[in-house]
C-alpha atoms as a PDB file:
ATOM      1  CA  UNK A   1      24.635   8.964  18.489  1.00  0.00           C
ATOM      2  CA  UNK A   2      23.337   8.758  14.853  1.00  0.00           C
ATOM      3  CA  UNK A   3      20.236  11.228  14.364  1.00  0.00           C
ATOM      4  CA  UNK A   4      17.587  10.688  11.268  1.00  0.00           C
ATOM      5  CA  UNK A   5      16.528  13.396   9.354  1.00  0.00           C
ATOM      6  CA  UNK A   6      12.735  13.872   8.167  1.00  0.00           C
ATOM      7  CA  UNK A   7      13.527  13.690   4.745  1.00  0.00           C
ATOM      8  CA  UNK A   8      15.574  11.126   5.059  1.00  0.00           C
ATOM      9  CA  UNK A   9      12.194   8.734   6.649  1.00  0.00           C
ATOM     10  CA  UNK A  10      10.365  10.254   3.854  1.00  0.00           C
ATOM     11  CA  UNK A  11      12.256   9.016   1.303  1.00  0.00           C
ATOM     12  CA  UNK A  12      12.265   5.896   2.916  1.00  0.00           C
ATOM     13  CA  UNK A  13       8.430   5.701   3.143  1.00  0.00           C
ATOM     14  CA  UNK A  14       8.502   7.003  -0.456  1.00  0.00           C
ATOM     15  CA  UNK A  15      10.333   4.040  -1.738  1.00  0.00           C
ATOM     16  CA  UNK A  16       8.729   1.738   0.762  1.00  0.00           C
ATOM     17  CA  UNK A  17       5.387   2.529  -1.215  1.00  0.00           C
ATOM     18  CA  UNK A  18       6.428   3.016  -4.533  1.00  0.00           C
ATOM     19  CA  UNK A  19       8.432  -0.437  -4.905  1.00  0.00           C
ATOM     20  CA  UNK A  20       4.518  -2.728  -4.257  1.00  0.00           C
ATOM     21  CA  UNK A  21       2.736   0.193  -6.359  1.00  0.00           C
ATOM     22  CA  UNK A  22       4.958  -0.210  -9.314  1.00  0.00           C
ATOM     23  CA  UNK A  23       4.725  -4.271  -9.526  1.00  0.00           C
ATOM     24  CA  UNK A  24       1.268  -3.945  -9.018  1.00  0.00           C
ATOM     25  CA  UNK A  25       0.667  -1.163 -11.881  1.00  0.00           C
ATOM     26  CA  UNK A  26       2.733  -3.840 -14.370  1.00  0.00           C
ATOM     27  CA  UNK A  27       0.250  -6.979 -13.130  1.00  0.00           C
ATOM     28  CA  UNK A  28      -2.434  -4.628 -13.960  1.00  0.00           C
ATOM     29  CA  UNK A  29      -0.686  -3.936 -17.311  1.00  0.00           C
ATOM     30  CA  UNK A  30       0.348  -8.037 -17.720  1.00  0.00           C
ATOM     31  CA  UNK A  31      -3.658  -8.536 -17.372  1.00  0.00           C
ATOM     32  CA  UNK A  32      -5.680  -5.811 -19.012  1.00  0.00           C
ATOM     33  CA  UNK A  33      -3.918  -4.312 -22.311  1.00  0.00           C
ATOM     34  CA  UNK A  34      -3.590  -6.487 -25.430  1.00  0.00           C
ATOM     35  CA  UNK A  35      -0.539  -6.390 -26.140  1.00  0.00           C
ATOM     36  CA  UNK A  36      -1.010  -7.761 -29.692  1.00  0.00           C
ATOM     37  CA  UNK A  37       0.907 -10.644 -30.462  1.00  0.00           C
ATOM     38  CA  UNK A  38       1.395 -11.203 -34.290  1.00  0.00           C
ATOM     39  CA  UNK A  39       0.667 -14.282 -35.642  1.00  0.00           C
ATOM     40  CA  UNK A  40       2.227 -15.496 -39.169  1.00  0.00           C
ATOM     41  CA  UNK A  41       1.153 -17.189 -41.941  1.00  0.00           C
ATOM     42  CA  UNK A  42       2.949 -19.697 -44.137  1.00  0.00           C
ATOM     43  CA  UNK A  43       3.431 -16.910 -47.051  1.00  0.00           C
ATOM     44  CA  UNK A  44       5.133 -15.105 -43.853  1.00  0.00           C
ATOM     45  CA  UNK A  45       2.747 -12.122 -43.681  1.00  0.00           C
ATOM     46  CA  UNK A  46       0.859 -11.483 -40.625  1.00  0.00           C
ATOM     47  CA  UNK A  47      -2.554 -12.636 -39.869  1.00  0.00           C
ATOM     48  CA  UNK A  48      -5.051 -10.298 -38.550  1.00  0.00           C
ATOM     49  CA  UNK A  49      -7.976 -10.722 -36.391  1.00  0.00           C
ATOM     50  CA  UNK A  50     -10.274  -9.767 -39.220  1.00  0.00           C
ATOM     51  CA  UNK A  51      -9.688 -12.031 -41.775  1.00  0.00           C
ATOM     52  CA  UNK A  52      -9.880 -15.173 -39.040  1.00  0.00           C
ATOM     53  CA  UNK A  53     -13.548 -13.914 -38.374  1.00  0.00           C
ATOM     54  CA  UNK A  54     -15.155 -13.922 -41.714  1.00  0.00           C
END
């Protein structure tokens, strides 16, 4: 007979829980934080957000 150990099923939980948390923290991430894609000009320097306002 093959007996568990508590920190064995804690672990398990542990992982159980972290593995949803974690892809749900980086859809969070994927949705919130700018992540500030450069755009390029034809000279090849970068645009920024200010001078495509004025």
């Amino acid at each position: 007979m093959v007996s568990v150990d508590t920190p064995l099923i804690l672990t398990a939980i542990g992982i159980m829980l972290a593995v949803p948390a974690t892809f749900m923290f980086a859809n969070w991430v994927r949705k919130n934080v700018d992540h500030g894609e450069a755009r390029f000009g034809p000279d090849g320097k970068v645009i920024s957000d200010e001078e495509t306002k004025r």
